[in-house]
C-alpha atoms as a PDB file:
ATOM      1  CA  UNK A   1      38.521  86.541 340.422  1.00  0.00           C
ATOM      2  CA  UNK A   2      34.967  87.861 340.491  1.00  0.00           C
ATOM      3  CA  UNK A   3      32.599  87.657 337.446  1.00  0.00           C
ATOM      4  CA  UNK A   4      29.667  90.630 337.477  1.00  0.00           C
ATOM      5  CA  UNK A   5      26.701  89.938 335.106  1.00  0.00           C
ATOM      6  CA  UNK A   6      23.445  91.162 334.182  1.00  0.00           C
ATOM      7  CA  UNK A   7      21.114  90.234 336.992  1.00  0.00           C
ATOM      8  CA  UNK A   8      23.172  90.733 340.278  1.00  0.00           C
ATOM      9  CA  UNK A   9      25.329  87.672 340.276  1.00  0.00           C
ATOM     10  CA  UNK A  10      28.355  88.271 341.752  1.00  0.00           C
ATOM     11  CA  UNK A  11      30.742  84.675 341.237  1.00  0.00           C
ATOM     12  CA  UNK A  12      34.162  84.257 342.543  1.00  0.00           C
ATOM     13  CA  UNK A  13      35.980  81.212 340.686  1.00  0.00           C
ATOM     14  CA  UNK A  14      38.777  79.381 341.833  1.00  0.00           C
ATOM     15  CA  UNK A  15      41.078  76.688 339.985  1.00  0.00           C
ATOM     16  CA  UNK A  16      42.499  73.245 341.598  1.00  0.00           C
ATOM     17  CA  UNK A  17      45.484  71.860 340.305  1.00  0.00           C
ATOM     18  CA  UNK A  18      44.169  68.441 340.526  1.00  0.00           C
ATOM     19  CA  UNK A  19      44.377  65.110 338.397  1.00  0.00           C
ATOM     20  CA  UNK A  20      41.480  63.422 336.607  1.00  0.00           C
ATOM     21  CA  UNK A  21      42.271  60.199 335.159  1.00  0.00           C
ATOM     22  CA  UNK A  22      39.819  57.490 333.476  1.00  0.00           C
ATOM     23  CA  UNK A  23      39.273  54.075 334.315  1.00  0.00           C
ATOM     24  CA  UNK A  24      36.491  51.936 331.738  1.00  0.00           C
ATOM     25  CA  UNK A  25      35.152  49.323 330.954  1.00  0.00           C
ATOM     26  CA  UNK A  26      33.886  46.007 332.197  1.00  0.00           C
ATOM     27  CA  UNK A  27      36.734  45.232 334.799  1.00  0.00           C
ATOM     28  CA  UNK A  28      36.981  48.944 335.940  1.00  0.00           C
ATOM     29  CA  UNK A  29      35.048  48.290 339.076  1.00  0.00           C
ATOM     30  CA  UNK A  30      37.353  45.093 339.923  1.00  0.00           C
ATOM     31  CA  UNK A  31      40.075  47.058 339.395  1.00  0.00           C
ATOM     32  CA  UNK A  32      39.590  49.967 341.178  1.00  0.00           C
ATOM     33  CA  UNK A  33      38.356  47.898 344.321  1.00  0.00           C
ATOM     34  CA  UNK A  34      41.519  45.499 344.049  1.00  0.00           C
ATOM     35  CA  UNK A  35      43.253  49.095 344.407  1.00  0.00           C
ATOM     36  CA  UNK A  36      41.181  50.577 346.933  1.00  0.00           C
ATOM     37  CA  UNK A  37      40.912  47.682 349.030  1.00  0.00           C
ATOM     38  CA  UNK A  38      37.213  48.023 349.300  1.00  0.00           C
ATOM     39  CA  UNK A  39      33.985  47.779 347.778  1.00  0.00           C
ATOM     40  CA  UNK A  40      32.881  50.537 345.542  1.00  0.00           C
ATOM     41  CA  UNK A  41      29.806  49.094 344.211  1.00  0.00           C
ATOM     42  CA  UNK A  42      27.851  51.556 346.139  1.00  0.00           C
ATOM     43  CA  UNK A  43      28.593  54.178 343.962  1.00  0.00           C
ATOM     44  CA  UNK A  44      26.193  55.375 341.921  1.00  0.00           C
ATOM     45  CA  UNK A  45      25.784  56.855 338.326  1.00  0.00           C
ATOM     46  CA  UNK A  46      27.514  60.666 338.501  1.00  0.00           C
ATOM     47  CA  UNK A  47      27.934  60.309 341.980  1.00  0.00           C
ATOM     48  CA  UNK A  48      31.649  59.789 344.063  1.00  0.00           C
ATOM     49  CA  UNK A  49      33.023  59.292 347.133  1.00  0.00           C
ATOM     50  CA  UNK A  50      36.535  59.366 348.750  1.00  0.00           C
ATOM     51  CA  UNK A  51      38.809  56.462 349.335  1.00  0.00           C
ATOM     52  CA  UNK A  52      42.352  55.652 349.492  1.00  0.00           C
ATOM     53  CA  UNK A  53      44.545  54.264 347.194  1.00  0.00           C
ATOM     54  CA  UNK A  54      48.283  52.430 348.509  1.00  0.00           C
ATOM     55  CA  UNK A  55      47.083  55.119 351.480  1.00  0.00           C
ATOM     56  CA  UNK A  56      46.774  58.464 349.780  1.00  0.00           C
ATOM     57  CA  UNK A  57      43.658  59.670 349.221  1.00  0.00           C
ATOM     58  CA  UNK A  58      41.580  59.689 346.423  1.00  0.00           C
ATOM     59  CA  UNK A  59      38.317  60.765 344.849  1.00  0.00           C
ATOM     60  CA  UNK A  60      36.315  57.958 343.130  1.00  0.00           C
ATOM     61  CA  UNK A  61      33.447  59.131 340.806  1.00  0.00           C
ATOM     62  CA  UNK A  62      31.114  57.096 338.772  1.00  0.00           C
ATOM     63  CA  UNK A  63      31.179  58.208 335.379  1.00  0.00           C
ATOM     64  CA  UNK A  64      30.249  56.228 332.063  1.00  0.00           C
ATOM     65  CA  UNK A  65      28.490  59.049 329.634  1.00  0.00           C
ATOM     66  CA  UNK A  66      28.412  56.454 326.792  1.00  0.00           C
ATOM     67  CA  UNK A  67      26.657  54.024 329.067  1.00  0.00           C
ATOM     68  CA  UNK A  68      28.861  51.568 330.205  1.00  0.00           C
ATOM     69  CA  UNK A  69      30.764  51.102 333.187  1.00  0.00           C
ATOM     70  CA  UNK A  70      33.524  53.837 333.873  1.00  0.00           C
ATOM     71  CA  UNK A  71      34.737  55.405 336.604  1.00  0.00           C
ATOM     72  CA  UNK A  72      36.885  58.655 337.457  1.00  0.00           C
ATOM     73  CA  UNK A  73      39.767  59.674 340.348  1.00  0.00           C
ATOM     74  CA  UNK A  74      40.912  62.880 341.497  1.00  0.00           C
ATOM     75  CA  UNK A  75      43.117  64.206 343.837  1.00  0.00           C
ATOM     76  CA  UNK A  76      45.657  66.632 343.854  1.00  0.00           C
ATOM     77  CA  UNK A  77      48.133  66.907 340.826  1.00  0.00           C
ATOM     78  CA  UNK A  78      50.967  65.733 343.639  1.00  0.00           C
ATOM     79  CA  UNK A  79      49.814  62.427 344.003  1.00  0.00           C
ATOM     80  CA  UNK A  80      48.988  61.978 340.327  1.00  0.00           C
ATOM     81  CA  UNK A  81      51.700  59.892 339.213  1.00  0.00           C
ATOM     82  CA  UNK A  82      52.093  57.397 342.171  1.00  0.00           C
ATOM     83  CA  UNK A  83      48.048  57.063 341.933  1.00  0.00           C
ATOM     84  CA  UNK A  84      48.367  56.780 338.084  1.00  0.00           C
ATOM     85  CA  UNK A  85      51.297  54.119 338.405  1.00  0.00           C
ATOM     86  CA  UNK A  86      49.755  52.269 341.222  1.00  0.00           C
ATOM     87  CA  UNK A  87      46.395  51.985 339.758  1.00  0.00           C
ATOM     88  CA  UNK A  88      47.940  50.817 336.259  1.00  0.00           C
ATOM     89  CA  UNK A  89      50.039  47.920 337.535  1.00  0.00           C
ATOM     90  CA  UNK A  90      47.086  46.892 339.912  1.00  0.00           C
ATOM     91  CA  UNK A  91      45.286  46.314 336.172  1.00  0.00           C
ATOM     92  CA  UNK A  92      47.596  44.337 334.452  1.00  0.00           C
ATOM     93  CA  UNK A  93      45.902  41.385 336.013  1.00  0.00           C
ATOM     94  CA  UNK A  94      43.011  42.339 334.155  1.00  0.00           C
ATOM     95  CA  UNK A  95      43.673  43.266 331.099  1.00  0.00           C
ATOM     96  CA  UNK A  96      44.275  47.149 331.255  1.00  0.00           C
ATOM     97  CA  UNK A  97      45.661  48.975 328.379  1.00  0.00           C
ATOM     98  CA  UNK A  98      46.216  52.722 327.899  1.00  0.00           C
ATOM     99  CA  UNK A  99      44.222  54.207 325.508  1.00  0.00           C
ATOM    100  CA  UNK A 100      44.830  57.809 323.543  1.00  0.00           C
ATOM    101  CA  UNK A 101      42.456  60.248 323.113  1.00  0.00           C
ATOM    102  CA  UNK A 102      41.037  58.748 319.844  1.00  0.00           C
ATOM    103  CA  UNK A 103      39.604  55.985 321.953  1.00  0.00           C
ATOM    104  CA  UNK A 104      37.697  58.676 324.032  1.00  0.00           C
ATOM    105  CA  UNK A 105      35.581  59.713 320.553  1.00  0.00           C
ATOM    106  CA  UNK A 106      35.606  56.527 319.217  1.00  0.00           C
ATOM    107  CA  UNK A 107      33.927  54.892 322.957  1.00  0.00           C
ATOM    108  CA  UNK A 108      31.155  57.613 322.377  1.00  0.00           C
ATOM    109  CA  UNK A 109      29.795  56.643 319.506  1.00  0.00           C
ATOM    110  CA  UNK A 110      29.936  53.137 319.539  1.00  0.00           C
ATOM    111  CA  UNK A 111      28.370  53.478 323.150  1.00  0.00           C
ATOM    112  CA  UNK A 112      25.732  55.616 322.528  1.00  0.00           C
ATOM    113  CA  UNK A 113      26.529  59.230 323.445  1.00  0.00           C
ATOM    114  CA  UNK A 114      25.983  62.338 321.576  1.00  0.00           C
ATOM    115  CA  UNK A 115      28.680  64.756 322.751  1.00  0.00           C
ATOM    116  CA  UNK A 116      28.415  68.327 322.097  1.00  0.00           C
ATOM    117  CA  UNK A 117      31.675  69.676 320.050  1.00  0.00           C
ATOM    118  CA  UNK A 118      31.918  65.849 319.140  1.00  0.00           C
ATOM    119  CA  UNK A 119      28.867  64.695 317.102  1.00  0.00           C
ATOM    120  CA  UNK A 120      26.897  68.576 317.548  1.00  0.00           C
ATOM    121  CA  UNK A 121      27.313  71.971 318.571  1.00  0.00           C
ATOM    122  CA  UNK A 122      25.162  74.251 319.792  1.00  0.00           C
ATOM    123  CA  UNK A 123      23.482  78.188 319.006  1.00  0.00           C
ATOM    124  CA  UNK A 124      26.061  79.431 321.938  1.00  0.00           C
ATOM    125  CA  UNK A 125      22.793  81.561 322.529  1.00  0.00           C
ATOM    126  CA  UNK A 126      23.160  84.087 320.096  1.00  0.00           C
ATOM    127  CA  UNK A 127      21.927  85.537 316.914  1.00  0.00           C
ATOM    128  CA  UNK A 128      22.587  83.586 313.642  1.00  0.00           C
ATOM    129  CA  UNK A 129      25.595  85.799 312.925  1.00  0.00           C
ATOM    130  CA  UNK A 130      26.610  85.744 315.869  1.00  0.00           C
ATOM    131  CA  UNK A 131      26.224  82.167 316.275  1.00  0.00           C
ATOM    132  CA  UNK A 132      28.182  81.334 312.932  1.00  0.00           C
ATOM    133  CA  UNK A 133      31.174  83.913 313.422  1.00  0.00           C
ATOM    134  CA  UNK A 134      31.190  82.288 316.923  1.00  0.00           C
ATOM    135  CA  UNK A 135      31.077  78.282 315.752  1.00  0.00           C
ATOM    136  CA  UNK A 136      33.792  78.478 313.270  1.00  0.00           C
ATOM    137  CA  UNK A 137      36.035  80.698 315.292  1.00  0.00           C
ATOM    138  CA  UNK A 138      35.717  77.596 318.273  1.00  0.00           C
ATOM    139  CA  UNK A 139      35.285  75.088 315.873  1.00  0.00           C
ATOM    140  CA  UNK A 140      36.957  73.124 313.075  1.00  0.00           C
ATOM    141  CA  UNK A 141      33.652  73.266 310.776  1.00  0.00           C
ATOM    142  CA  UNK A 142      33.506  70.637 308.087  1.00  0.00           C
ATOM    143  CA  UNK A 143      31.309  68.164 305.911  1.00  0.00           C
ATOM    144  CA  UNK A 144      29.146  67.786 302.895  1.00  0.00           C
ATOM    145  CA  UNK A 145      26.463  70.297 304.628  1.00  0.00           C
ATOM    146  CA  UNK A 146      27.086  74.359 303.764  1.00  0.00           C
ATOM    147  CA  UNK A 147      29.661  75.050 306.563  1.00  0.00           C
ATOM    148  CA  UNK A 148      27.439  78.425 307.002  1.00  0.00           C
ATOM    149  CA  UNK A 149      24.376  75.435 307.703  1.00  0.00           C
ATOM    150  CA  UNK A 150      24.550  76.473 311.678  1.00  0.00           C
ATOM    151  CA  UNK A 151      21.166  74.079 312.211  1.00  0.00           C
ATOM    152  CA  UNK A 152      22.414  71.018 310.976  1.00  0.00           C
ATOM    153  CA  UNK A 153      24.992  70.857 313.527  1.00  0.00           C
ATOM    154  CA  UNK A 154      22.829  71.722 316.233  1.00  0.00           C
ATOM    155  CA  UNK A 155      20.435  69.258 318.000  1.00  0.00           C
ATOM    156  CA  UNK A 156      17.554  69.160 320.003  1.00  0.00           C
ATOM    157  CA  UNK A 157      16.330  67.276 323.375  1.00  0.00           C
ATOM    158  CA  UNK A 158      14.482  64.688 320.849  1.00  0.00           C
ATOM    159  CA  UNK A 159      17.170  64.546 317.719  1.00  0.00           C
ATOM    160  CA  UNK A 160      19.372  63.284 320.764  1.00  0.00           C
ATOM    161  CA  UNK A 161      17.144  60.921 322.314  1.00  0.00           C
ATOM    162  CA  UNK A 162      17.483  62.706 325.740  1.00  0.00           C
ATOM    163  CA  UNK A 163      13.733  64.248 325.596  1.00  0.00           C
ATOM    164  CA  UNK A 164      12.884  60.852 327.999  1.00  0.00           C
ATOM    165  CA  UNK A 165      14.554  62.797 330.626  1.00  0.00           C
ATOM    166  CA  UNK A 166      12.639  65.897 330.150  1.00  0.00           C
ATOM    167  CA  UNK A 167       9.614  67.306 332.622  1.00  0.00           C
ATOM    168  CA  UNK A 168       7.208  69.523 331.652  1.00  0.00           C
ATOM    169  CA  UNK A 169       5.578  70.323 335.360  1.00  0.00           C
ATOM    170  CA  UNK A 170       7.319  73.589 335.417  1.00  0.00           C
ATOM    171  CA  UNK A 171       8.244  76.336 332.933  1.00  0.00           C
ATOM    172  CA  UNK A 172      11.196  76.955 330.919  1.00  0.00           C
ATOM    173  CA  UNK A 173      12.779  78.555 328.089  1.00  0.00           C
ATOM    174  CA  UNK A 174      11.144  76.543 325.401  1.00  0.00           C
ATOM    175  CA  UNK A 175       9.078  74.788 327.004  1.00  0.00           C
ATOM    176  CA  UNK A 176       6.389  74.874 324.594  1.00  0.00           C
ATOM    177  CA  UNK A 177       8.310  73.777 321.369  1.00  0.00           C
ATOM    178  CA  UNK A 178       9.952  71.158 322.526  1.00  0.00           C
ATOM    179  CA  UNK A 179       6.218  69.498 324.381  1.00  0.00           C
ATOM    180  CA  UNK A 180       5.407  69.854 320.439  1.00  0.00           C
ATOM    181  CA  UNK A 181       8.807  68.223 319.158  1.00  0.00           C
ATOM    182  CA  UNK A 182       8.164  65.708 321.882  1.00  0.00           C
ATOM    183  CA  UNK A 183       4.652  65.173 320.516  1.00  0.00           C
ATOM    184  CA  UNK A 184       5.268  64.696 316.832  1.00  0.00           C
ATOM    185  CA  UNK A 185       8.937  63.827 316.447  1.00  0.00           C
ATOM    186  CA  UNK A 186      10.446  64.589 313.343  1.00  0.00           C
ATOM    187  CA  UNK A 187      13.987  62.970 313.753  1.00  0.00           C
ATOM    188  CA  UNK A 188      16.196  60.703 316.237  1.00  0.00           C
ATOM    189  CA  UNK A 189      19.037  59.494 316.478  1.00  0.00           C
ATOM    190  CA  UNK A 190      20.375  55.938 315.030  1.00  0.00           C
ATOM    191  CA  UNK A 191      23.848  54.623 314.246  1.00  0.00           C
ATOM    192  CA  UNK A 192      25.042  54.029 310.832  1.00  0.00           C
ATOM    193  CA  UNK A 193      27.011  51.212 309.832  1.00  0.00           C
ATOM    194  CA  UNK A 194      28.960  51.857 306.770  1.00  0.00           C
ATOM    195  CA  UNK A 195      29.814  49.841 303.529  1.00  0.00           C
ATOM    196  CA  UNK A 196      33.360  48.909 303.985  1.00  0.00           C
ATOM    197  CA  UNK A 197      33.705  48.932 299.706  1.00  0.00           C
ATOM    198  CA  UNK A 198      32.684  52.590 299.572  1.00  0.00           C
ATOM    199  CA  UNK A 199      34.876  53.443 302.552  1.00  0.00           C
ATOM    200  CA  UNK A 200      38.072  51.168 300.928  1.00  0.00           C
ATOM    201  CA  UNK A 201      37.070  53.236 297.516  1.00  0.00           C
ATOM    202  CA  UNK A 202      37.559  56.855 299.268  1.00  0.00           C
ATOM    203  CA  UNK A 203      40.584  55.676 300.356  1.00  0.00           C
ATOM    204  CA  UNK A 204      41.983  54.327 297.000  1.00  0.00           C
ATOM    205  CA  UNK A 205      41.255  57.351 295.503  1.00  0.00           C
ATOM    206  CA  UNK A 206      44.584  58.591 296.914  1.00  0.00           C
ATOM    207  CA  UNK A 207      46.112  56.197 294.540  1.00  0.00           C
ATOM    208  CA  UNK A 208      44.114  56.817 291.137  1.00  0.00           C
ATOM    209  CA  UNK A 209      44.943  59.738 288.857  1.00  0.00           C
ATOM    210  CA  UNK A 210      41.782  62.236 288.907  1.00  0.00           C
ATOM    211  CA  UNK A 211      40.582  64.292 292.230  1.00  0.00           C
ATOM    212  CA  UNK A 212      40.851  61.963 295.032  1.00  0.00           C
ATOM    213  CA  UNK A 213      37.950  61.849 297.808  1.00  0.00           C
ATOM    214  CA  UNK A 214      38.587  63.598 301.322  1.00  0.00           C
ATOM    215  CA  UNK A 215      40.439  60.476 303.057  1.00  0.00           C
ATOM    216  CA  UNK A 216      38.565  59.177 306.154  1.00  0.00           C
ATOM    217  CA  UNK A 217      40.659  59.292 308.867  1.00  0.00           C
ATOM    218  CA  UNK A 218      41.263  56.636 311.568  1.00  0.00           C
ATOM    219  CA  UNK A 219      40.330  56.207 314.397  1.00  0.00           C
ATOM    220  CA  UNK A 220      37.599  59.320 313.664  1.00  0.00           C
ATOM    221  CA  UNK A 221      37.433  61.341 310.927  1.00  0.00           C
ATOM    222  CA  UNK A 222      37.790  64.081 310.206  1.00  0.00           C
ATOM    223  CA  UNK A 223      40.952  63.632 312.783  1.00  0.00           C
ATOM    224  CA  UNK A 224      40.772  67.171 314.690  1.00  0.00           C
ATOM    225  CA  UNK A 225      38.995  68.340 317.698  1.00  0.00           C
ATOM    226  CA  UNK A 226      36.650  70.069 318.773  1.00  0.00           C
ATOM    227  CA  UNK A 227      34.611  69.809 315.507  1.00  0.00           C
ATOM    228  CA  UNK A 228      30.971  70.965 313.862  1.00  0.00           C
ATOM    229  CA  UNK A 229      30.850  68.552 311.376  1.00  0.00           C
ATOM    230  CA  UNK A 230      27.980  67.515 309.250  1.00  0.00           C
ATOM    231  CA  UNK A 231      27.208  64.971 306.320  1.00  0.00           C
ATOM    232  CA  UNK A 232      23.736  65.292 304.141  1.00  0.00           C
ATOM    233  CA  UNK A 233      22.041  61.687 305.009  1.00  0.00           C
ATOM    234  CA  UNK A 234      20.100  60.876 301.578  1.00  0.00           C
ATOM    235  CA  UNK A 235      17.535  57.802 301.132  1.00  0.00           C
ATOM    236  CA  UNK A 236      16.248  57.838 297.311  1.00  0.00           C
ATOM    237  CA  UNK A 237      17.541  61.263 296.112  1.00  0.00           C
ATOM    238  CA  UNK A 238      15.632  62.861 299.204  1.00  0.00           C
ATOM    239  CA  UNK A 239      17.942  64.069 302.318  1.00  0.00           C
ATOM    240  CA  UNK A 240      16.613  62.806 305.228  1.00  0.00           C
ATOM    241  CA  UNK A 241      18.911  64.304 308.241  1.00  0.00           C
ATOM    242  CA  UNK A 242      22.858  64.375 308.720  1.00  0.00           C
ATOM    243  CA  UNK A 243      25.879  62.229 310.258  1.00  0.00           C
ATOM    244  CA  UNK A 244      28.661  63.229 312.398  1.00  0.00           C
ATOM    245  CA  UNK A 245      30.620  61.474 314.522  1.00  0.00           C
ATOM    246  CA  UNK A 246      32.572  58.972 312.312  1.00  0.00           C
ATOM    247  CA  UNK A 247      34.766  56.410 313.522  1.00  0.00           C
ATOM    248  CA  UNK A 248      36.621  53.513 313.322  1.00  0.00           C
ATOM    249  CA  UNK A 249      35.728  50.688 315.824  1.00  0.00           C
ATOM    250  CA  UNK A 250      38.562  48.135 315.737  1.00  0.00           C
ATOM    251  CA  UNK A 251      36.267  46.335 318.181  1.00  0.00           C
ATOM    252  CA  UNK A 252      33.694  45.671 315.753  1.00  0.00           C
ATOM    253  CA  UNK A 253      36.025  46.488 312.334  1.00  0.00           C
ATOM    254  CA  UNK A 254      33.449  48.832 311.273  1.00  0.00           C
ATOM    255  CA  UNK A 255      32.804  52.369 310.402  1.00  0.00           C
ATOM    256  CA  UNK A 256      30.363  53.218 312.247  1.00  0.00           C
ATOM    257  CA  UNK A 257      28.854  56.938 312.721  1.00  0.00           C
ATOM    258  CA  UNK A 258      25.540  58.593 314.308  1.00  0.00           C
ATOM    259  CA  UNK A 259      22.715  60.244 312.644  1.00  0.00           C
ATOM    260  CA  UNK A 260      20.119  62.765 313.427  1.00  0.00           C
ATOM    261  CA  UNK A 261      17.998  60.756 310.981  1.00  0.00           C
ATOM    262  CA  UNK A 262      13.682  61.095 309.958  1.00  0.00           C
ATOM    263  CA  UNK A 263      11.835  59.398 311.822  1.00  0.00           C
ATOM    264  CA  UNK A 264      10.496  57.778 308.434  1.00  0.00           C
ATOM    265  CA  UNK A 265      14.043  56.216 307.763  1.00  0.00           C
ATOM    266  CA  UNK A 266      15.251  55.508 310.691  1.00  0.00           C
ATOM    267  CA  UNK A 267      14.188  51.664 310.546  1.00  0.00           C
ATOM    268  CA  UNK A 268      16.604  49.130 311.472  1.00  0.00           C
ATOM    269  CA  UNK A 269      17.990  47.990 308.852  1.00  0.00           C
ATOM    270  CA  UNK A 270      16.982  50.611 306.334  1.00  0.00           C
ATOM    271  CA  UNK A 271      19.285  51.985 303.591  1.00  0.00           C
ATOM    272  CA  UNK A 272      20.822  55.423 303.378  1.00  0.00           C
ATOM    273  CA  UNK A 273      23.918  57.070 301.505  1.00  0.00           C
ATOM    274  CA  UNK A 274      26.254  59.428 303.640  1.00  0.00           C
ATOM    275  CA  UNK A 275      27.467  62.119 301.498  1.00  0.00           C
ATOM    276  CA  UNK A 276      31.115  62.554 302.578  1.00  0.00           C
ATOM    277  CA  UNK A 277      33.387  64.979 301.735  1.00  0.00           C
ATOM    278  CA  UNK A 278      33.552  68.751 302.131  1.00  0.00           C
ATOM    279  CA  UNK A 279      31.448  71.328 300.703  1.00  0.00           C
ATOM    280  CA  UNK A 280      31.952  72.699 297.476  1.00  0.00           C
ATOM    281  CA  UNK A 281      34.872  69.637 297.031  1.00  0.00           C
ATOM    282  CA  UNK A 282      34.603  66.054 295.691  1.00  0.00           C
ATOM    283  CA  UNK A 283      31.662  64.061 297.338  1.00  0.00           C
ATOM    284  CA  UNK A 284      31.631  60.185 297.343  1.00  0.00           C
ATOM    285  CA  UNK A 285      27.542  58.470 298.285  1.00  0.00           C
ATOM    286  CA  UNK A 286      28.937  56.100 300.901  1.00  0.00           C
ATOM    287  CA  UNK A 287      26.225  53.417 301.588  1.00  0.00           C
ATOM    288  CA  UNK A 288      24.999  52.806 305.306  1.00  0.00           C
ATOM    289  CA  UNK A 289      22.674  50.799 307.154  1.00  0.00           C
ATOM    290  CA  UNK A 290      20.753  51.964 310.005  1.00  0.00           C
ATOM    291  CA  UNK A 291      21.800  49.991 313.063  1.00  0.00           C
ATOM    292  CA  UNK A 292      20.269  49.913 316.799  1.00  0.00           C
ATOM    293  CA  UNK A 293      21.516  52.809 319.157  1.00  0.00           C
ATOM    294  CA  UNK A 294      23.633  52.103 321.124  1.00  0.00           C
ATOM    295  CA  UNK A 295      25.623  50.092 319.008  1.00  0.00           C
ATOM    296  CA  UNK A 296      27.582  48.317 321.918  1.00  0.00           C
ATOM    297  CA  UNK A 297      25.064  46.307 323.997  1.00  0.00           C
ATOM    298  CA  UNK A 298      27.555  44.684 326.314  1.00  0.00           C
ATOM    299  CA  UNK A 299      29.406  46.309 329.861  1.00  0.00           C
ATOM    300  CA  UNK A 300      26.508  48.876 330.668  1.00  0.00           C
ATOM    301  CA  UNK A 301      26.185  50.663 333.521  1.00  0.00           C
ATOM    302  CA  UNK A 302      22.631  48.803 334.707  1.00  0.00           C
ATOM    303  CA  UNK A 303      25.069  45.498 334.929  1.00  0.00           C
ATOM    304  CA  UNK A 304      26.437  46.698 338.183  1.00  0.00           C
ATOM    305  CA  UNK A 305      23.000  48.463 339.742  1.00  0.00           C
ATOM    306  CA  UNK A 306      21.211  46.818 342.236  1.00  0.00           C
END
């Protein structure tokens, strides 16, 4: 089909009907070599190249958004199940297990990576009524924050941590505020680790006569997708930024979730109360501490980079 726009683009898009499975973790390169039969080590960060696997071809990409070692293959949707079969038995001799989609959230946040419709959203580059008619017709909007709040479940460059990768030797559309945010940051980003007796209480509330808290879903919460959710982040009375992105980690047995957090709170170590629930409903203070970003420190990426 061909898309016409404002400006003289003319774009023809085509679809593939191809596979894309996953492959993480800290064994993912062994397997994948063991099933490829060669070394893949030269593969770098967001970059691929073909191979074959039991002799059909494949397409190997480095992947790993969260930060630690992951790696992609795609080929035609043919060939998916033999690859998918192959691959799996290859990893039994290391330990692979197939994970739901729950894991997918869940490896985000304990590894470090903001993920728009995940832990934010975004303006969708319109007007505010626009924008808000347009989040919560794509989103399921929740949280403690005004679900009309369109800003607190939006993020910039710095809120995310990603303003390290920025340049400012050319222009661009907002250039100029974000060289300010850069220069006198207001917020980052942090994970929250949260008190496991305020967590048990929300969900013992279910039991106990009375209005019971929103229940706090495992392995993420609230347990739908794509979301816009937001928490108020409190220290002392005084709101000091929001959290999204909740999860269970059965890894670590905590709940853990990430906040766009002042820069004046955001010491390790420091503690905060998450305001969970839904607008206008029953709200329970959770305690949280703030804990280093990324919260899993082990299986990066850089282990495997010359």
């Amino acid at each position: 089909m061909v898309l016409e726009q404002e400006g003289g683009w003319n774009v023809e898009a085509s679809f593939r009907d191809d596979y894309l499975f996953q492959i993480a973790g800290p064994a993912s390169l062994a397997v994948l070599e063991k099933a490829t039969g060669e070394s893949l080590s030269d593969i770098r960060f967001l970059r691929f190249r073909n191979s074959r696997i039991n002799g059909t071809p494949v397409e190997v990409g480095r992947i790993g958004m969260s930060g630690n070692l992951a790696y992609e293959l795609r080929g035609p949707m043919a060939d998916a199940q033999k690859i998918y079969q192959f691959v799996y038995e290859v990893g039994h001799a290391f330990g692979m297990e197939r994970l739901g989609w729950g894991t997918y959230l869940v490896n985000h946040v304990e590894g470090g990576f903001p993920q728009c419709t995940w832990t934010f959203t975004t303006p969708h580059g319109m007007d505010d009524a626009q924008s808000l008619q347009a989040m919560h017709a794509a989103y399921h909007v929740s949280g403690s924050v005004d679900p009309n709040d369109l800003r607190a479940r939006c993020r910039t460059p710095v809120e995310l941590g990603w303003h390290t990768m920025c340049r400012f030797d050319h222009d661009f559309i907002g250039r100029a505020a974000l060289e300010a945010e850069v220069a006198q940051p207001r917020r980052t980003i942090a994970t929250l680790r949260w008190n496991p007796e305020d967590v048990l209480d929300v969900q013992a509330s279910l039991f106990k006569p009375g209005t019971p808290y929103k229940p706090i879903d495992l392995p993420y919460a609230p347990n739908v997708w794509p979301q816009a959710h937001a928490d108020h982040l409190m220290e002392g009375g005084k709101a000091i930024g929001y959290s999204s992105g909740t999860i269970y980690s059965l890894y670590f047995r905590e709940m853990l979730s990430m906040a766009c957090i002042d820069m004046s709170a955001a010491q390790l170590g420091n503690e905060v109360e998450v305001l969970w629930g839904d607008h206008g409903g029953a709200i329970k203070p959770i305690r949280a501490t703030v804990a280093r970003f990324p919260y899993l420190t082990e299986g990066r990426n850089s282990e495997v980079d010359p």
